[in-house]
Structures are given as structure tokens and as C-alpha cells.
PDB file of N, CA and C in Angstrom:
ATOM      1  N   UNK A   1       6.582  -2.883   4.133  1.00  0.00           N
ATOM      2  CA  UNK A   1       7.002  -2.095   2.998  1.00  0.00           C
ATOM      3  C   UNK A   1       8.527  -1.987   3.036  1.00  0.00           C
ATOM      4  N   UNK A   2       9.145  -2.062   2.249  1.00  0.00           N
ATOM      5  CA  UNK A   2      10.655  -2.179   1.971  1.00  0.00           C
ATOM      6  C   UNK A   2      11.054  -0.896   2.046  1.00  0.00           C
ATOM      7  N   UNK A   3      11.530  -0.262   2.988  1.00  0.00           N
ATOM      8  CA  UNK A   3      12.617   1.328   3.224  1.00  0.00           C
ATOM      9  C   UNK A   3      13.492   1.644   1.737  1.00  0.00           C
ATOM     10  N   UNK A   4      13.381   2.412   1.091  1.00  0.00           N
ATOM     11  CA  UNK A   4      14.589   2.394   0.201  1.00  0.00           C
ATOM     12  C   UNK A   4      15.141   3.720   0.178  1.00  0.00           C
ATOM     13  N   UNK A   5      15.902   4.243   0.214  1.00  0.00           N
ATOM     14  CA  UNK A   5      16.616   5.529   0.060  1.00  0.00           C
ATOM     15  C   UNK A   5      15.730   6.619   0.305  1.00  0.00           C
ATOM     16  N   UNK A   6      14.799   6.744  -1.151  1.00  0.00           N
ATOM     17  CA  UNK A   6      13.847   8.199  -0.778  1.00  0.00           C
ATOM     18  C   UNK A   6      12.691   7.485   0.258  1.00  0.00           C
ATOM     19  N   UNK A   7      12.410   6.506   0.386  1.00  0.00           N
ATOM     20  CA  UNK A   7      11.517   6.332   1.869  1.00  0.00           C
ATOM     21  C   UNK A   7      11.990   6.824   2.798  1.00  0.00           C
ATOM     22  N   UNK A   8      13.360   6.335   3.652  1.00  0.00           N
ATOM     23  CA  UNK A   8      14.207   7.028   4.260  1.00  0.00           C
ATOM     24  C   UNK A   8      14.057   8.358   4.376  1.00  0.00           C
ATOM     25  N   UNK A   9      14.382   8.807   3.588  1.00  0.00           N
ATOM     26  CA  UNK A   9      14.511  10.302   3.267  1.00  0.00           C
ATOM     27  C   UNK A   9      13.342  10.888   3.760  1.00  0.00           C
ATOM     28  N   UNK A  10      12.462  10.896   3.078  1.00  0.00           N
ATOM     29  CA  UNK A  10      11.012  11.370   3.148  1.00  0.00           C
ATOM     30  C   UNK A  10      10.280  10.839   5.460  1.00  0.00           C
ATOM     31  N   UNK A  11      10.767   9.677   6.146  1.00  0.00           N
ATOM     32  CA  UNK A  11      10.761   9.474   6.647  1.00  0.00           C
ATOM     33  C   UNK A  11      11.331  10.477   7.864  1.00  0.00           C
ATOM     34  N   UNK A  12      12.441  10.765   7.764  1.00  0.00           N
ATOM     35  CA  UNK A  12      13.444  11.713   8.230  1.00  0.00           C
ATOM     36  C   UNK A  12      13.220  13.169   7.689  1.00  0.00           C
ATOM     37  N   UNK A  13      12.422  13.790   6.924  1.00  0.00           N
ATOM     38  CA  UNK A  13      12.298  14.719   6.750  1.00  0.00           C
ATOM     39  C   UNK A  13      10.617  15.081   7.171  1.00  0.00           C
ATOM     40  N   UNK A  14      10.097  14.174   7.943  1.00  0.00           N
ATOM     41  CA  UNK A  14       9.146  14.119   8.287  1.00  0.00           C
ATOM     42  C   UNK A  14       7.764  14.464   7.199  1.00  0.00           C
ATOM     43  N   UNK A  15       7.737  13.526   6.402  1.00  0.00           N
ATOM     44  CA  UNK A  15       6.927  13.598   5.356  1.00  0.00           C
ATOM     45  C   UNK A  15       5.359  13.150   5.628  1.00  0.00           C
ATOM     46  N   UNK A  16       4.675  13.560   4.704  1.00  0.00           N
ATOM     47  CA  UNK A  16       3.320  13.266   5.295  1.00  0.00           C
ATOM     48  C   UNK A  16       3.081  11.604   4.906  1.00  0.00           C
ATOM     49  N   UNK A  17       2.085  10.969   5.285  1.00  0.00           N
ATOM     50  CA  UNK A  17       1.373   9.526   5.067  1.00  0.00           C
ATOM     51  C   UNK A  17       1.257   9.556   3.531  1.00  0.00           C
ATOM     52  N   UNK A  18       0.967  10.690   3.081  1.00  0.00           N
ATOM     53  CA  UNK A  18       0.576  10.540   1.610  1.00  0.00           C
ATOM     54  C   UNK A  18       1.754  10.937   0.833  1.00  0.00           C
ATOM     55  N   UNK A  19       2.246  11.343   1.106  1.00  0.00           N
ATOM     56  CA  UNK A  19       4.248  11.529   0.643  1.00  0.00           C
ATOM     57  C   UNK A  19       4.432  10.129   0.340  1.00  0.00           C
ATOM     58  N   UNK A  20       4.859   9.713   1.420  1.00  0.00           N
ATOM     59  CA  UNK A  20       5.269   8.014   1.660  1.00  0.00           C
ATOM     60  C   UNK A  20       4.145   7.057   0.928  1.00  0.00           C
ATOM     61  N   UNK A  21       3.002   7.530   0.375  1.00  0.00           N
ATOM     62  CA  UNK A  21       2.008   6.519   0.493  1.00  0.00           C
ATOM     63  C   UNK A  21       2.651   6.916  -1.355  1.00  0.00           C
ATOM     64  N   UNK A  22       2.829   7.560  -2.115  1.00  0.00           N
ATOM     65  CA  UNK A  22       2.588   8.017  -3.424  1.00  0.00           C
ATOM     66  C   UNK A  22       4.567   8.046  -3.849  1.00  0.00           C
ATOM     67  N   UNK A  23       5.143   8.105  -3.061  1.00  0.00           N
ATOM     68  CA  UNK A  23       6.511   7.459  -2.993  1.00  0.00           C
ATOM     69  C   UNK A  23       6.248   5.719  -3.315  1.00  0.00           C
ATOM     70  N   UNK A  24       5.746   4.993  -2.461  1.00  0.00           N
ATOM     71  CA  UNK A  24       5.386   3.552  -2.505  1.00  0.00           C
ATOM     72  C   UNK A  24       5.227   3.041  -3.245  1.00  0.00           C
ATOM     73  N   UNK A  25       3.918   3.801  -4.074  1.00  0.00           N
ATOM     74  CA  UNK A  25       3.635   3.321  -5.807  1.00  0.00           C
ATOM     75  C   UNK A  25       4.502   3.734  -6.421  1.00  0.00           C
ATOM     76  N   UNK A  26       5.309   4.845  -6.577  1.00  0.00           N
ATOM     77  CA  UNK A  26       6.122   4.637  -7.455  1.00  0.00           C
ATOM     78  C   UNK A  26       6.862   3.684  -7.719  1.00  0.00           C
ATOM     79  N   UNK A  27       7.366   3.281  -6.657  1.00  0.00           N
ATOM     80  CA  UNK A  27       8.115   2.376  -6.432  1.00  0.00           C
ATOM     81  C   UNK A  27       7.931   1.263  -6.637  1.00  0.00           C
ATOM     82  N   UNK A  28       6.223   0.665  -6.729  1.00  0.00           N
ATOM     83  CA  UNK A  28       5.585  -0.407  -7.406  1.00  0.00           C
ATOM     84  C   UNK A  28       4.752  -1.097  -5.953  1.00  0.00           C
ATOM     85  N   UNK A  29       5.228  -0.670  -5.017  1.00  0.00           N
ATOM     86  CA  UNK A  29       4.856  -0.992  -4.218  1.00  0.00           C
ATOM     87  C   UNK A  29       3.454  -1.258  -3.627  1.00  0.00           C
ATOM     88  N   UNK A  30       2.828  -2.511  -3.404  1.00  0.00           N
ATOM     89  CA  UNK A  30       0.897  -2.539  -3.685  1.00  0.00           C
ATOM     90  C   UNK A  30       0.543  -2.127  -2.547  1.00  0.00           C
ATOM     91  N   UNK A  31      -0.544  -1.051  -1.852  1.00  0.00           N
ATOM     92  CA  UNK A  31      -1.205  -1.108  -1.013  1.00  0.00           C
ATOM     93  C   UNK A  31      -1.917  -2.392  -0.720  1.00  0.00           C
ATOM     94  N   UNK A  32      -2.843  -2.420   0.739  1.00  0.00           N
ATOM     95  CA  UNK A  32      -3.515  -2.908   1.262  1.00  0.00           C
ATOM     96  C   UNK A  32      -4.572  -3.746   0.478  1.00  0.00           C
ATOM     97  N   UNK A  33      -5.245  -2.537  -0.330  1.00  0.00           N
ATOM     98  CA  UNK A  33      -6.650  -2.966  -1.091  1.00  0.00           C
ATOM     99  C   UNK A  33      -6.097  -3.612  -2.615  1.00  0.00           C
ATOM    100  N   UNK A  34      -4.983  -3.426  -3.180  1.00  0.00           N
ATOM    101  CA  UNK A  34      -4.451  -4.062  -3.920  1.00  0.00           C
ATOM    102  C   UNK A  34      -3.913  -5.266  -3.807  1.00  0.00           C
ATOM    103  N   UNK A  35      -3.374  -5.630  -2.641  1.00  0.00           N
ATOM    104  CA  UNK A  35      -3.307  -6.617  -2.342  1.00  0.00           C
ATOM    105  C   UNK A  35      -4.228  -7.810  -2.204  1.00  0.00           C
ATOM    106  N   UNK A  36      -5.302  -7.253  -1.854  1.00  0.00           N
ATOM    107  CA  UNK A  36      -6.359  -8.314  -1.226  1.00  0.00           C
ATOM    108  C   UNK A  36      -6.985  -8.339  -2.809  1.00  0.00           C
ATOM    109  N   UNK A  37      -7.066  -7.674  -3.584  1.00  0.00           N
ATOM    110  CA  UNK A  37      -7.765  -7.466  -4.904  1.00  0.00           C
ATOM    111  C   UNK A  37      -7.125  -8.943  -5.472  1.00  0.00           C
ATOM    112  N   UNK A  38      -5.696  -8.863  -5.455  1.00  0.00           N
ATOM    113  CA  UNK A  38      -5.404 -10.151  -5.586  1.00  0.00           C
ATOM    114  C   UNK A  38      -5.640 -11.333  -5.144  1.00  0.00           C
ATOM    115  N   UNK A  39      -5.775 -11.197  -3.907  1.00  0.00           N
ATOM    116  CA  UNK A  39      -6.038 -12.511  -3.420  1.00  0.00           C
ATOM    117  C   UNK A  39      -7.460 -12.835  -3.272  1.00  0.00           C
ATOM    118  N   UNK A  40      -8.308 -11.614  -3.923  1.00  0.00           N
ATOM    119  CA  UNK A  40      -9.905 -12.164  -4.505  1.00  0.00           C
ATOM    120  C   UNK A  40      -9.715 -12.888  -5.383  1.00  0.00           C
ATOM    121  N   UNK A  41      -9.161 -12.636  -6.669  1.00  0.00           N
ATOM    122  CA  UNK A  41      -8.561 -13.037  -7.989  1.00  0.00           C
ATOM    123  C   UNK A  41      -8.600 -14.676  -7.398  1.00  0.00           C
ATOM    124  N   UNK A  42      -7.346 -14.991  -6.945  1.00  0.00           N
ATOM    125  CA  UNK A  42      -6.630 -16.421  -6.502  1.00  0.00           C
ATOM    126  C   UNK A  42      -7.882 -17.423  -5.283  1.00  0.00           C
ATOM    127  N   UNK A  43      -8.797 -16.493  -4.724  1.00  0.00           N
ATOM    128  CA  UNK A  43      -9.926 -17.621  -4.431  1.00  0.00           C
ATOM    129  C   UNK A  43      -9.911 -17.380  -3.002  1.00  0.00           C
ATOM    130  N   UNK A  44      -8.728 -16.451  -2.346  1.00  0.00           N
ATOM    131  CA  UNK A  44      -8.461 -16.651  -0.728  1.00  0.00           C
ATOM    132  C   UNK A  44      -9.304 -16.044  -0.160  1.00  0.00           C
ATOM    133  N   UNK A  45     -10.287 -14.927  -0.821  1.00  0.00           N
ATOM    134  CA  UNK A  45     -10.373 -13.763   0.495  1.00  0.00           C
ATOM    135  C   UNK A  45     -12.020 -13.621  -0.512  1.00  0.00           C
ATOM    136  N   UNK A  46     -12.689 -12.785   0.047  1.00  0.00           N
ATOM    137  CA  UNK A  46     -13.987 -12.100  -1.043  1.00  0.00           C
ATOM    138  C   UNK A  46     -13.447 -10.883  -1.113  1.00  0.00           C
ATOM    139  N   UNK A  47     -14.252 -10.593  -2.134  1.00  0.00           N
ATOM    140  CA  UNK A  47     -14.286  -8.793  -2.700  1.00  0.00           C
ATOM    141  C   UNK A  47     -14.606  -7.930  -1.449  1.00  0.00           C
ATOM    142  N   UNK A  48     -15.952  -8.711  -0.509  1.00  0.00           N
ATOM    143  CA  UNK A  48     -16.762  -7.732   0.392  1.00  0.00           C
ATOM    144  C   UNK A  48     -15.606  -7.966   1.719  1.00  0.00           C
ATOM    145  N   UNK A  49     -14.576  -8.709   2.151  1.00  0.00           N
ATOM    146  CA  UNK A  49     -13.742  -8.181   3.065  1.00  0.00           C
ATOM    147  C   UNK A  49     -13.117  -8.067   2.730  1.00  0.00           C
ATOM    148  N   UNK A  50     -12.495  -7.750   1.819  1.00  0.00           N
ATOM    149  CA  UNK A  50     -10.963  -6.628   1.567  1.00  0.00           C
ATOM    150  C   UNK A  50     -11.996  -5.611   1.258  1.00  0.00           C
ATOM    151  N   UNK A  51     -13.124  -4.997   0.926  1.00  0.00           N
ATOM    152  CA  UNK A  51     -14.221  -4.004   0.942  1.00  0.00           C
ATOM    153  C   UNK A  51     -14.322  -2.898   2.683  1.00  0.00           C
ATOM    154  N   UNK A  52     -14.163  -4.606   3.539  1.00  0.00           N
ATOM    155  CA  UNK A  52     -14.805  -4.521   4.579  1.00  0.00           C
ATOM    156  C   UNK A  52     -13.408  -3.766   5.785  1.00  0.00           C
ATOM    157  N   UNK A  53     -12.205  -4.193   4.777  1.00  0.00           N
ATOM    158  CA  UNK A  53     -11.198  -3.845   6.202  1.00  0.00           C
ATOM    159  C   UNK A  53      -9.998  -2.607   5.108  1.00  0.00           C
ATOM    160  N   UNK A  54     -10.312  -2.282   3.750  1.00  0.00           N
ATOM    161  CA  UNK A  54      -9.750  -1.568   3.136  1.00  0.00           C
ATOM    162  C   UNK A  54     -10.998   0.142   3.061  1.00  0.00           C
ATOM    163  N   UNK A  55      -9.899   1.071   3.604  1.00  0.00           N
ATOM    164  CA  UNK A  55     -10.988   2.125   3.403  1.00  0.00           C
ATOM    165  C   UNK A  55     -10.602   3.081   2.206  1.00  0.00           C
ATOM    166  N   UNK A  56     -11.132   3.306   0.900  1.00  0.00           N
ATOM    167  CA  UNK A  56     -10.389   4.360   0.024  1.00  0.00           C
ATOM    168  C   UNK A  56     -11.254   5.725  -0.221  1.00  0.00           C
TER     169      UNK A  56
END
């Protein structure tokens, strides 16, 4: 994940996982299970393991 200013920040001010996690998206930034969502799409991976190693 790319550090940017308020990551930093939030980092150093000892922010929670979900601070940083909802900072991230703003930022556009894709989680885990979004990621792999894609790469179901493109043929690499199945639905049932990015299912299998993403927990929401």
C-alpha cells in the first residue's frame, strides 16, 4: 500500500486497522478481496480462492 501523508499521519497517531483500512479507499486504494475479484474477471485465480483466503 503506498504511505501518503494522511497514512503517515494516521500511522503515527496510532490509528486503528480500520482508520487506515477506510483512509485506503479513499484514496482508491483496492483491498485484498478486490483485488483477486479482478483477477477472477482476467481468468488467473477462481471466485472460491480469493473466497477461500479473503475474510469480509
Amino acid at each position: 500500500m503506498p504511505i501518503s501523508e494522511e497514512i503517515q499521519r494516521l500511522i503515527l497517531a496510532e490509528g486503528t486497522a480500520m482508520d487506515l483500512a477506510a483512509q485506503a479507499q479513499k484514496e482508491g486504494v483496492r483491498d485484498l478481496r478486490q483485488s483477486g475479484l479482478i483477477k477472477v474477471r482476467g481468468g488467473m485465480t477462481t471466485l472460491e480462492e480469493v473466497i477461500s483466503v479473503t475474510n469480509e
